[in-house]
C-alpha atoms as a PDB file:
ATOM      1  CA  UNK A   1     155.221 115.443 104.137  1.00  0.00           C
ATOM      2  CA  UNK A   2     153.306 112.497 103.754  1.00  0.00           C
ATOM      3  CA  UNK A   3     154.739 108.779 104.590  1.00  0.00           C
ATOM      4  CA  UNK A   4     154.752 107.772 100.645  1.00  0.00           C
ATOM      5  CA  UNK A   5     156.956 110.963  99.428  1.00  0.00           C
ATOM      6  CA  UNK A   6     159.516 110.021 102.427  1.00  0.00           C
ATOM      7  CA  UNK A   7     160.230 106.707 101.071  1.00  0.00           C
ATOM      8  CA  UNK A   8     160.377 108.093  97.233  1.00  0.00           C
ATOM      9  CA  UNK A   9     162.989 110.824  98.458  1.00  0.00           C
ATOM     10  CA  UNK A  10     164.983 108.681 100.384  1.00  0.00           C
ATOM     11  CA  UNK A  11     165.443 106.495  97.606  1.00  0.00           C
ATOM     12  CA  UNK A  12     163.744 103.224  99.580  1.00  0.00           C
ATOM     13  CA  UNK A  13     161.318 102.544  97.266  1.00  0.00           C
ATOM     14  CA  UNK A  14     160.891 103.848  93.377  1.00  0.00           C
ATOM     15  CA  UNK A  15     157.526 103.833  91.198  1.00  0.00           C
ATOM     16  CA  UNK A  16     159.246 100.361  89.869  1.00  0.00           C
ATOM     17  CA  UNK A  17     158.445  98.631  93.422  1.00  0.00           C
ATOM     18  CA  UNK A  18     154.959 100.576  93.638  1.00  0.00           C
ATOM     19  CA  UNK A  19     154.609  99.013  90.077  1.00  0.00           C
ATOM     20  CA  UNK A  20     155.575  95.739  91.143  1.00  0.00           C
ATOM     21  CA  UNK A  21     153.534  95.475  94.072  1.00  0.00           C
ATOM     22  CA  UNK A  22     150.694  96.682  92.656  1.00  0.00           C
ATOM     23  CA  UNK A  23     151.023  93.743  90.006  1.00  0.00           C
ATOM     24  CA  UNK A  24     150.391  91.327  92.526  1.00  0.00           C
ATOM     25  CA  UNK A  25     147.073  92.248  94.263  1.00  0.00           C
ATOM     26  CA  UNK A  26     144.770  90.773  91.923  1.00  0.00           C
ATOM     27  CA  UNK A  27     146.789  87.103  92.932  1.00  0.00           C
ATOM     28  CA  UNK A  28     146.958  88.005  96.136  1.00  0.00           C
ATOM     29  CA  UNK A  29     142.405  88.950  95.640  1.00  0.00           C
ATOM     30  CA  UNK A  30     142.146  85.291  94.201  1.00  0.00           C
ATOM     31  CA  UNK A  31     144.302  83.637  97.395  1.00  0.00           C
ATOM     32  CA  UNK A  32     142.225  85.700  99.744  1.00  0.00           C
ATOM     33  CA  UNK A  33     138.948  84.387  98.222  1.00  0.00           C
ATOM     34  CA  UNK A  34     140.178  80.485  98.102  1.00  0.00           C
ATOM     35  CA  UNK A  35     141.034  80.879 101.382  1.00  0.00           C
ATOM     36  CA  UNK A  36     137.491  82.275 102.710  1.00  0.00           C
ATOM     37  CA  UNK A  37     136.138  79.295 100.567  1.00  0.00           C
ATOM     38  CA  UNK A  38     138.107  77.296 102.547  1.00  0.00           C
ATOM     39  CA  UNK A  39     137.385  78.012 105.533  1.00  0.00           C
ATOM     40  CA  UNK A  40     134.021  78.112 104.919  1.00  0.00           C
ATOM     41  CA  UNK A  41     134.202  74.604 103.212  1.00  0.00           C
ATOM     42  CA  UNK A  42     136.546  73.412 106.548  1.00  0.00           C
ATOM     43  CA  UNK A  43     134.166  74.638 108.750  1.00  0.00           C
ATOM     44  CA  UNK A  44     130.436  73.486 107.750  1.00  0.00           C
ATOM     45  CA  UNK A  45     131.875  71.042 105.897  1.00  0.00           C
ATOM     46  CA  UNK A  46     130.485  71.787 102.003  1.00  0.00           C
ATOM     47  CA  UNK A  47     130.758  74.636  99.695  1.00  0.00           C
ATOM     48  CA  UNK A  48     129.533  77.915 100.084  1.00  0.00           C
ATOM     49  CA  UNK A  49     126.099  78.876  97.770  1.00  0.00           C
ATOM     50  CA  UNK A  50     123.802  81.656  98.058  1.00  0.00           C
ATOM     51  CA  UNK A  51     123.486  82.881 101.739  1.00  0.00           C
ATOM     52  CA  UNK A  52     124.367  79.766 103.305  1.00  0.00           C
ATOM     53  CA  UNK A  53     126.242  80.335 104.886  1.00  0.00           C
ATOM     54  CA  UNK A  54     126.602  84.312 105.304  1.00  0.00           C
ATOM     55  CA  UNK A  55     130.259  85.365 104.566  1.00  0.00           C
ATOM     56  CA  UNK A  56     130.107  87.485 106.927  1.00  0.00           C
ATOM     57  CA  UNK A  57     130.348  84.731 109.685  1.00  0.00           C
ATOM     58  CA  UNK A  58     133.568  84.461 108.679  1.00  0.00           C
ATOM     59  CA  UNK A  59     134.629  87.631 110.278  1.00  0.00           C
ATOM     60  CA  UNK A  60     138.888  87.722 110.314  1.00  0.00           C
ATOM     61  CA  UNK A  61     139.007  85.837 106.516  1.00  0.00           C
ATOM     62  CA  UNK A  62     136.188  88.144 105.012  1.00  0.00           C
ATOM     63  CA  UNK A  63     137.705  91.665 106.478  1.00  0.00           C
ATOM     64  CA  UNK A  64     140.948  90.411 104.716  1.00  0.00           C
ATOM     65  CA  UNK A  65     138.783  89.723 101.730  1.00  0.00           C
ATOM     66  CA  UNK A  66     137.300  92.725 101.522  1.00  0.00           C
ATOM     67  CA  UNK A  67     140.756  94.787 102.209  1.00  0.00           C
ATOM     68  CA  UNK A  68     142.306  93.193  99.863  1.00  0.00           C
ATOM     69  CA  UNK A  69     139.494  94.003  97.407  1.00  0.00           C
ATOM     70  CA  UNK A  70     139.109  97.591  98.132  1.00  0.00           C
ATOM     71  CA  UNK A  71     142.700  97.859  97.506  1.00  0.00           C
ATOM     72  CA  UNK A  72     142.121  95.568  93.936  1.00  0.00           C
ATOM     73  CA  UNK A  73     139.381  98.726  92.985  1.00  0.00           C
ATOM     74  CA  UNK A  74     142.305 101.188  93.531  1.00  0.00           C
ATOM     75  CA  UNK A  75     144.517  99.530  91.858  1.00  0.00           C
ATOM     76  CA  UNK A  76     142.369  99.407  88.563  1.00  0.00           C
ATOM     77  CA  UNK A  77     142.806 103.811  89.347  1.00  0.00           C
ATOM     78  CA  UNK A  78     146.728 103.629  89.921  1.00  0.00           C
ATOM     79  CA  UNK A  79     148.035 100.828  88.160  1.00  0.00           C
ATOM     80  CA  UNK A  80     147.602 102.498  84.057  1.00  0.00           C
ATOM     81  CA  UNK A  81     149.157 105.727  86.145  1.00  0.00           C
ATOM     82  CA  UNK A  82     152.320 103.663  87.423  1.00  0.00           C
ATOM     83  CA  UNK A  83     152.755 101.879  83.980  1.00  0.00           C
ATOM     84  CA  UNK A  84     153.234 105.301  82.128  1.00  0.00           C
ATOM     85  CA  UNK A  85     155.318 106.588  84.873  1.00  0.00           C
ATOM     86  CA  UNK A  86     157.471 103.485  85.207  1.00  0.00           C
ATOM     87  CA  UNK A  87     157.524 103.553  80.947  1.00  0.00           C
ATOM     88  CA  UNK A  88     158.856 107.459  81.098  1.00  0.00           C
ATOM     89  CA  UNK A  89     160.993 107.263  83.824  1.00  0.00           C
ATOM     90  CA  UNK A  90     162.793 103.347  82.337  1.00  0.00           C
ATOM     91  CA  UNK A  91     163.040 101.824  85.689  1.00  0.00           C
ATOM     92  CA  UNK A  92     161.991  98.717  83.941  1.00  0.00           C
ATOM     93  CA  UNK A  93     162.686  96.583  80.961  1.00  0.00           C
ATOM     94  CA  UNK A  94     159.755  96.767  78.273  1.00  0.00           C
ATOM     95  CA  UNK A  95     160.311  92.937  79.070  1.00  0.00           C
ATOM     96  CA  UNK A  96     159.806  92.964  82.752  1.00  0.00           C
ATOM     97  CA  UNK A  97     156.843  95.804  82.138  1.00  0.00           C
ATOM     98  CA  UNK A  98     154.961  93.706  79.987  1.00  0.00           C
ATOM     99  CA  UNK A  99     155.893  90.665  81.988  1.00  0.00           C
ATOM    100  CA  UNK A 100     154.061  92.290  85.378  1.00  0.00           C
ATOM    101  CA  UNK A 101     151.333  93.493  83.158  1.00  0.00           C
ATOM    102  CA  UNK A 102     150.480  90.014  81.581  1.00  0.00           C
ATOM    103  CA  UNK A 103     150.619  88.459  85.534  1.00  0.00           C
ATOM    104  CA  UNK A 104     147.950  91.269  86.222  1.00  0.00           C
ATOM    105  CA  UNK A 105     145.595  90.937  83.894  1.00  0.00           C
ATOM    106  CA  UNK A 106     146.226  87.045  83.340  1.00  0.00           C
ATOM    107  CA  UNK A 107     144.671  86.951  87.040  1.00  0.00           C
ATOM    108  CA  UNK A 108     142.755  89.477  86.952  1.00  0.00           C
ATOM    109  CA  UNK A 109     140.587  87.527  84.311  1.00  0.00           C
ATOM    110  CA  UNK A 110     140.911  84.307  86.289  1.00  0.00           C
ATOM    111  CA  UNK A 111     139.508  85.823  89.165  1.00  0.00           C
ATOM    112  CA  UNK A 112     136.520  87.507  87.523  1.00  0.00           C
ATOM    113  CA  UNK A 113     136.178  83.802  85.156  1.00  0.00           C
ATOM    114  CA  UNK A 114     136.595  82.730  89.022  1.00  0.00           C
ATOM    115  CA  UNK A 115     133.284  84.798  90.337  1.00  0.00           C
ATOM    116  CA  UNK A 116     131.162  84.233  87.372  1.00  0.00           C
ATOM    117  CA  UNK A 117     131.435  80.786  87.308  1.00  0.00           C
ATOM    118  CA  UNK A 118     128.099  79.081  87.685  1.00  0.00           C
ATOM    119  CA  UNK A 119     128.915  75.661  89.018  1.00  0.00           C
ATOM    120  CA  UNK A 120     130.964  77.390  91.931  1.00  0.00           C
ATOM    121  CA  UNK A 121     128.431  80.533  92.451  1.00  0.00           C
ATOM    122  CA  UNK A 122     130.451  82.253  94.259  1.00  0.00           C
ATOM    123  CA  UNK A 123     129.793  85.554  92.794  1.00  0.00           C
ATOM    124  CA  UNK A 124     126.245  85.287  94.066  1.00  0.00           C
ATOM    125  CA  UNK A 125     127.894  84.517  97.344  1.00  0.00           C
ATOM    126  CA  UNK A 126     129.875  87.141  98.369  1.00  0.00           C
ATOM    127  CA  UNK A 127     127.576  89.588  96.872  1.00  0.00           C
ATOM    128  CA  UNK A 128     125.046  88.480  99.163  1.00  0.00           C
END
């Protein structure tokens, strides 16, 4: 029995909470990136553009970065599976459904508009 299927039978957390929670990961991407900007822009002093300098020298902000994005690529697996469960099962309002769905793709845009951005570049930057 797995850790996931002990908190579902003991009634501590529902699909509706995975739901929510999963609705706030691409916010949570975009705060994790501003803040490795930050820091970056803190410590050298100007903003970060292609390989200078590496985002990797930024070793505690970027392995949040990154964790947080790996779980932002599940998410884009689970997230249409939780919406039809949490849609069968009515945990939810339709109101409150389409309400977390808006907030996740509303900043799920903004963060992609975010990387592609060519004045900023920081697309380019991470990817290197």
């Amino acid at each position: 029995m797995n850790f996931f299927s002990i908190l579902l039978k003991n009634n501590i957390m529902n699909y509706s909470m995975y739901f929510k929670i999963c609705s706030y990961i691409p916010i949570i991407n975009l705060f994790s990136l501003l803040l490795l900007v930050l820091q970056v822009y803190f410590v050298y002093g100007y903003m970060p553009t292609y390989s200078n300098p590496d985002p990797k020298e930024m070793v505690f902000t970027y392995f949040i970065f990154l964790t947080i994005t790996f779980l932002l690529i599940f998410s884009f697996f689970v997230y249409p599976i939780l919406i039809a469960i949490v849609i069968y099962k009515r945990d939810l309002k339709i109101k409150k459904i389409f309400m977390y769905i808006i907030m996740y793709v509303a900043s799920l845009i903004l963060l992609l508009v975010l990387y592609r951005l060519e004045s900023l570049n920081l697309g380019n930057w991470i990817l290197d």
